[in-house]
Protein backbone atom coordinates (compact mmCIF):
# COMPACT_ATOMS: atom_id res chain seq x y z
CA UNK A 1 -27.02 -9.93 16.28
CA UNK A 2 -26.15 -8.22 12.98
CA UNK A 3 -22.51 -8.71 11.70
CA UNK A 4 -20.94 -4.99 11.54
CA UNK A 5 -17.86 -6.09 9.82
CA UNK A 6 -17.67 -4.20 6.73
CA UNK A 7 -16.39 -6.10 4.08
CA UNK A 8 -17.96 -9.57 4.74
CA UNK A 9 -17.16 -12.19 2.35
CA UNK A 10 -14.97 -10.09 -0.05
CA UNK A 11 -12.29 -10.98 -1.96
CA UNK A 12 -8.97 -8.84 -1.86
CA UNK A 13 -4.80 -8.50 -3.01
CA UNK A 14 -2.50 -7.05 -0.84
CA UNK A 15 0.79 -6.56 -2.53
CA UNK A 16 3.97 -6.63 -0.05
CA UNK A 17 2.21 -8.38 2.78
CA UNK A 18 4.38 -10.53 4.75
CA UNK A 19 5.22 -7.85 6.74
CA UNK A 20 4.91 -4.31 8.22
CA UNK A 21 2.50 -2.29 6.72
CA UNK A 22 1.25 -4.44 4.33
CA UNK A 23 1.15 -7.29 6.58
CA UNK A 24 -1.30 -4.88 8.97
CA UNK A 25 -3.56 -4.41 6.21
CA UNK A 26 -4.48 -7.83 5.48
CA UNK A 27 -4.91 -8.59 8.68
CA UNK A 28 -7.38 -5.72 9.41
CA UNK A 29 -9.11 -6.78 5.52
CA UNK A 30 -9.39 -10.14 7.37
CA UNK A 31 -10.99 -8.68 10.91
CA UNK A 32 -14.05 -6.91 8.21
CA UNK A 33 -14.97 -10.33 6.89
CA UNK A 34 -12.38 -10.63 3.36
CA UNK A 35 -10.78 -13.67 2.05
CA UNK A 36 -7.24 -12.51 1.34
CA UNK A 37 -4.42 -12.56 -0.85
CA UNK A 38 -1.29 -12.06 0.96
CA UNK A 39 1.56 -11.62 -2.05
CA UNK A 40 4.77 -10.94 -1.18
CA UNK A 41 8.14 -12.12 -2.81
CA UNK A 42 9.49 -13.32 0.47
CA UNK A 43 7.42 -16.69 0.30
CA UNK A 44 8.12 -18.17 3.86
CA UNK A 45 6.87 -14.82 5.72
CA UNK A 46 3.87 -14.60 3.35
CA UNK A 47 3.01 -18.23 3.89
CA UNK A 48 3.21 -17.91 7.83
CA UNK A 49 1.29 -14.13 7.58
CA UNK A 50 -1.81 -15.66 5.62
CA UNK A 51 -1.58 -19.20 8.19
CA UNK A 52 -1.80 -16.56 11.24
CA UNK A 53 -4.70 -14.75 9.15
CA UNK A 54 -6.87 -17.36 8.26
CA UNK A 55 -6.79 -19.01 12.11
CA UNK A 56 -7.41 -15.39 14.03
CA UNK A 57 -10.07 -14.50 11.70
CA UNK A 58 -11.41 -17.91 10.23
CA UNK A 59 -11.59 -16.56 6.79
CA UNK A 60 -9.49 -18.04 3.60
CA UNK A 61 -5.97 -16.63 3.51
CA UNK A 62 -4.00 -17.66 0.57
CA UNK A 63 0.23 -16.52 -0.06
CA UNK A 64 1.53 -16.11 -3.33
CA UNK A 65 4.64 -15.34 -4.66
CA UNK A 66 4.77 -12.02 -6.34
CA UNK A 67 7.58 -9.47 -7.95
CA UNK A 68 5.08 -6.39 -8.64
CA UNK A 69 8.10 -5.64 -11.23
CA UNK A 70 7.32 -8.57 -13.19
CA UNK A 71 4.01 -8.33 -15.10
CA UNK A 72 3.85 -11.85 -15.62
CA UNK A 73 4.23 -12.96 -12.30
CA UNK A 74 1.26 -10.54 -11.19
CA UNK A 75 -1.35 -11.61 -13.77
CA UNK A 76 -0.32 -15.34 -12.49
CA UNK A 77 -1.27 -13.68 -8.66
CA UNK A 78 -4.61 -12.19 -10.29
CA UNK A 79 -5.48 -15.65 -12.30
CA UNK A 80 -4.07 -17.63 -9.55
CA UNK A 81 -6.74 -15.69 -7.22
CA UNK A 82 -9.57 -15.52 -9.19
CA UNK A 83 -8.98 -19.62 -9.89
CA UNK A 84 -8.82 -20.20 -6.26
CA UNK A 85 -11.81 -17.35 -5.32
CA UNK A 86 -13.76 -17.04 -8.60
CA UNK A 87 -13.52 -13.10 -8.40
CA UNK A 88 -11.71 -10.17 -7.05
CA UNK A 89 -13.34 -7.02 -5.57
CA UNK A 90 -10.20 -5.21 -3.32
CA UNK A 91 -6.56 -4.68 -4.56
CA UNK A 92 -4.18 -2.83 -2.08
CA UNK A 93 -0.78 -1.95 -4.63
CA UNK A 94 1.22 -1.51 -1.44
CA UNK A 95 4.63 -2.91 -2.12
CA UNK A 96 7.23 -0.71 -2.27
CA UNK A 97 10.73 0.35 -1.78
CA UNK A 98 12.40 3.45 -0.77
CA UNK A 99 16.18 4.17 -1.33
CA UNK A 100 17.39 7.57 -0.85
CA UNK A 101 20.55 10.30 -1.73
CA UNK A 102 22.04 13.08 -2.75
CA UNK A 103 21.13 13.18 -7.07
CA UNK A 104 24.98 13.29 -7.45
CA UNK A 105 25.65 10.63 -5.33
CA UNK A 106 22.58 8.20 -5.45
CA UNK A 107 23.43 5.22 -7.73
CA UNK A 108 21.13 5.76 -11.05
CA UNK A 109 20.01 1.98 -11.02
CA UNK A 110 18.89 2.29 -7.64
CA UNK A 111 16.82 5.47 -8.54
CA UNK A 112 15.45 3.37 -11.35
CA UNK A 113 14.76 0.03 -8.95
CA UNK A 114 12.71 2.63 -7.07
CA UNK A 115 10.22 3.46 -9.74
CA UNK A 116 9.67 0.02 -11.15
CA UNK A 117 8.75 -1.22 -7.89
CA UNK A 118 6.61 1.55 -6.64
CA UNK A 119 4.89 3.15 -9.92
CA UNK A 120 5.74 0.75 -12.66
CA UNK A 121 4.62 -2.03 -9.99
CA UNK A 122 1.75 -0.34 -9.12
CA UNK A 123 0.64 0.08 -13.12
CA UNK A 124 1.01 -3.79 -13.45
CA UNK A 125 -0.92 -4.72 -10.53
CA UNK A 126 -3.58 -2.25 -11.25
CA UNK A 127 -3.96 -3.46 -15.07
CA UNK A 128 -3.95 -6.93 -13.92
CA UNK A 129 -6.93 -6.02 -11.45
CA UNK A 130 -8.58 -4.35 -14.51
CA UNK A 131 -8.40 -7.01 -16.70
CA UNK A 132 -10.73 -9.28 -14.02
CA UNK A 133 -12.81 -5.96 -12.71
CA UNK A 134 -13.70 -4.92 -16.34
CA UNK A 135 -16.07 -7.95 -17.18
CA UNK A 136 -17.01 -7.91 -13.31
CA UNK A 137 -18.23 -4.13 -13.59
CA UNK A 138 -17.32 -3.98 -9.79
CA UNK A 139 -13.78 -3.53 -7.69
CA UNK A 140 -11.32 -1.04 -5.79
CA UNK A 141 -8.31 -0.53 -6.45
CA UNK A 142 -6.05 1.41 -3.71
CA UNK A 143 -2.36 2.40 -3.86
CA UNK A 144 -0.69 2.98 -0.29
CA UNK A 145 1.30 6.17 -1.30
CA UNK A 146 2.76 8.64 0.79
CA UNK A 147 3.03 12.29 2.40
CA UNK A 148 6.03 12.29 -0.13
CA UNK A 149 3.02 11.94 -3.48
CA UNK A 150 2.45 15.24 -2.53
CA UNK A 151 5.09 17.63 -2.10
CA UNK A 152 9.04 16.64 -2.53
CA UNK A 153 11.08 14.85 -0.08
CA UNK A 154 14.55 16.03 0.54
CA UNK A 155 17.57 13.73 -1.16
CA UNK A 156 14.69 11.06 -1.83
CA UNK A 157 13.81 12.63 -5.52
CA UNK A 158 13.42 8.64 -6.35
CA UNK A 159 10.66 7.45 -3.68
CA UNK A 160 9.01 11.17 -4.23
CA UNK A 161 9.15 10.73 -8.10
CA UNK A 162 7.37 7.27 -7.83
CA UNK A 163 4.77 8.71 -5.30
CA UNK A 164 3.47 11.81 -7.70
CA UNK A 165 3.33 9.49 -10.31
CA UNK A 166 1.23 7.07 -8.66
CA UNK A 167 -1.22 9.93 -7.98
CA UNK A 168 -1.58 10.63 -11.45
CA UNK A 169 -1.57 6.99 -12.63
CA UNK A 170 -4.45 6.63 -9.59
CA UNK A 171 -6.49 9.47 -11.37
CA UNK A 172 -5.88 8.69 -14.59
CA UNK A 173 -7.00 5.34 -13.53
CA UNK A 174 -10.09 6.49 -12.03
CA UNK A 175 -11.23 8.20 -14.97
CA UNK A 176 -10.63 5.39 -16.98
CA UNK A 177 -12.54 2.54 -14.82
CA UNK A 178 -15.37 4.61 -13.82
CA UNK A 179 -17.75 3.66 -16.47
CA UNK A 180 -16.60 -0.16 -15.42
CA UNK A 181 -18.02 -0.12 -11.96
CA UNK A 182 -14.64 -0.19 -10.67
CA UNK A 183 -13.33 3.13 -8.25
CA UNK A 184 -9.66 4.08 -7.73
CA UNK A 185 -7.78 5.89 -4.82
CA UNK A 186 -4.70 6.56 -2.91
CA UNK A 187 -3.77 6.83 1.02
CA UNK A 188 -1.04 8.71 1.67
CA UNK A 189 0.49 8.18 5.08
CA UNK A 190 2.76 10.37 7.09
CA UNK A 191 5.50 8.64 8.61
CA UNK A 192 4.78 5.26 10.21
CA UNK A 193 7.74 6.18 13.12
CA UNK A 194 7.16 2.39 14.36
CA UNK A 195 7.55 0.67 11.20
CA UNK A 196 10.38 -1.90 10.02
CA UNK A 197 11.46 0.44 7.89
CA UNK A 198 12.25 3.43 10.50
CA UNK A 199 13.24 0.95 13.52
CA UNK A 200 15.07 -1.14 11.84
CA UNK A 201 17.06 1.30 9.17
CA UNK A 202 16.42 5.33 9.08
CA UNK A 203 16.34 5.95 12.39
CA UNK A 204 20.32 4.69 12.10
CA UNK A 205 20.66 6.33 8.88
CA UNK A 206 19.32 9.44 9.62
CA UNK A 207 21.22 9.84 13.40
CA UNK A 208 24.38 8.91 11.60
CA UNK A 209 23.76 12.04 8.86
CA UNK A 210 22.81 14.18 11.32
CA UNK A 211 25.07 13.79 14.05
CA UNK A 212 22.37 13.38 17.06
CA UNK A 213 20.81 10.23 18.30
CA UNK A 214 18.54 7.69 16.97
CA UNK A 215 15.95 9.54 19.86
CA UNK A 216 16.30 13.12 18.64
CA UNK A 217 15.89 11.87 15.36
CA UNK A 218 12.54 10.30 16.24
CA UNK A 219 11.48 13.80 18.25
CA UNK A 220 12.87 16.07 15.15
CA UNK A 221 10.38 13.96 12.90
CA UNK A 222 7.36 14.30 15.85
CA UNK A 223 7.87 18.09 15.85
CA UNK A 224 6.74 18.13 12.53
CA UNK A 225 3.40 16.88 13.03
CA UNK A 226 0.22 18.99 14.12
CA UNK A 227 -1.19 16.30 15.82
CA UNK A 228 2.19 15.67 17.69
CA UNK A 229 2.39 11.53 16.79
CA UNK A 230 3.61 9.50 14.26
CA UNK A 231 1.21 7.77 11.82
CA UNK A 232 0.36 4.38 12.74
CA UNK A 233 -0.50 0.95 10.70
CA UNK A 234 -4.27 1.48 12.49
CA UNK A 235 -4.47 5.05 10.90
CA UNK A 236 -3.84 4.05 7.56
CA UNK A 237 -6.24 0.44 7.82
CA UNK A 238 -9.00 2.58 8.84
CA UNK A 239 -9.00 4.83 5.72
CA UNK A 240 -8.29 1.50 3.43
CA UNK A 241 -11.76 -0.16 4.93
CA UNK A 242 -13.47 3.23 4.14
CA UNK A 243 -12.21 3.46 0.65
CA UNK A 244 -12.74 0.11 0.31
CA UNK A 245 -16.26 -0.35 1.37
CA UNK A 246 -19.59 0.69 -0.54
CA UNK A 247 -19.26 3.88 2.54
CA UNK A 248 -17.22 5.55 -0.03
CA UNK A 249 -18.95 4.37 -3.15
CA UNK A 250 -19.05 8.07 -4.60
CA UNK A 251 -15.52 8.77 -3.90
CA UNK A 252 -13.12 7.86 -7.14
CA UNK A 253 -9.68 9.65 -8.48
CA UNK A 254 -8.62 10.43 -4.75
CA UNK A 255 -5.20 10.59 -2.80
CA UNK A 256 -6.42 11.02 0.98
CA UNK A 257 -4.03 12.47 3.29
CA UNK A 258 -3.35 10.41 6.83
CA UNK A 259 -0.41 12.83 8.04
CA UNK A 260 -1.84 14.47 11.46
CA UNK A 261 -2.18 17.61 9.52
CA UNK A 262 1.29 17.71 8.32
CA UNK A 263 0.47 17.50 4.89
CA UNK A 264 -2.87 19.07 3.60
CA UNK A 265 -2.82 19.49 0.09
């Protein structure tokens, strides 16, 4: 019987994977056949995430510790992986934060925290990739961005500002690395309405702004969407084994929507 799993044997980073989203990812990188790298900065979570990966999936799961804000801490995660792997093909720049406000009210360190995480994170994880791709001639790099890369987000000027910019650092990237083998893209979700981030904070945040309940908030938010759901981790791991597979070998420079038609630029 032929093995349809579609990245068999791979070696990949996932930033910000000891939970949620990022946590989803591995797992499904895992399920297609890759060894993976789940980096995180919260050490205990990453360390039981990769234990759970590697015993579902019998592949190698490894955690390391890893502030995306700190360049030197993720060229240890690249070394540390290629040491432990011997090369790297897949790097998901998924860690991220999102704080949001009024631009009169919203605390200008906190609207700085959210770009060095999200786009100045992202640049340091993707040159550290490069470094190791470069002499390999071969890898993908993908940034998880968002709905918000593409058009602006209302009192969240910080998470919105970090999102375009990661879709021009991803094409500027991609034009770069293309004569190196190596191919560079974006997924930009809609909103994942059963996260972490929405059940466990803006679903409070937003009812309490608004002055309706945490359920009309979720419905307001539904409305939106064509396809009358919210975006789920499933949605957005099926587009990351696309991209990262040799089925999109011709596709570089892109930031694919996953919104249920509510975004379609």
């Amino acid at each position: 019987m032929s093995d349809c799993r579609k990245l068999v044997d791979k070696i990949a980073i996932v930033t910000g994977a000891a939970q949620g989203l990022g946590q989803a990812l591995a797992e499904r990188l895992a399920q297609e056949g890759a060894h993976v790298v789940v980096a995180d900065i919260n050490d205990e979570a990453a360390q039981t995430t990769a234990k759970a990966i590697a015993e579902k999936h019998g592949v190698r799961a490894l955690a390391l510790h890893a502030d995306v804000t700190d360049l030197a801490q993720v060229e240890a995660m690249v070394d540390r992986t290629v040491e432990a792997f011997g090369r790297l093909d897949i790097v998901i720049s998924n860690a991220g934060i999102l704080f949001s406000g009024a631009i009169t009210e919203i605390d200008p360190a906190r609207w700085r925290q959210v770009i060095e995480v999200n786009l100045v994170g992202y640049f340091h994880v993707a040159r550290a990739a490069a470094r190791v791709m470069i002499p390999q001639k071969s890898g993908v790099i993908i940034q998880i961005n968002s709905k918000s890369g593409k058009r602006g987000s209302y009192k969240n000027s910080a998470y919105a500002s970090s999102k375009f910019g990661g879709i021009g650092l991803t094409q500027s990237l991609a034009l770069e690395l293309a004569e190196h083998g190596i191919r560079v893209n974006a997924i930009c979700p809609g909103n994942l309405l059963d996260s972490p981030l929405w059940v466990g904070s803006l679903y409070s945040q937003y009812a309490k702004r608004w002055g309706i309940t945490e359920e009309e908030v979720r419905a307001r938010y539904i409305a939106q969407v064509p396809m009358g759901r919210g975006c789920t981790y499933e949605d957005v791991a099926n587009v990351m084994v696309f991209l990262a597979s040799d089925q999109s070998s011709y596709m570089t420079g892109q930031a694919i929507n996953v919104t249920g038609g509510q975004e379609m630029h």
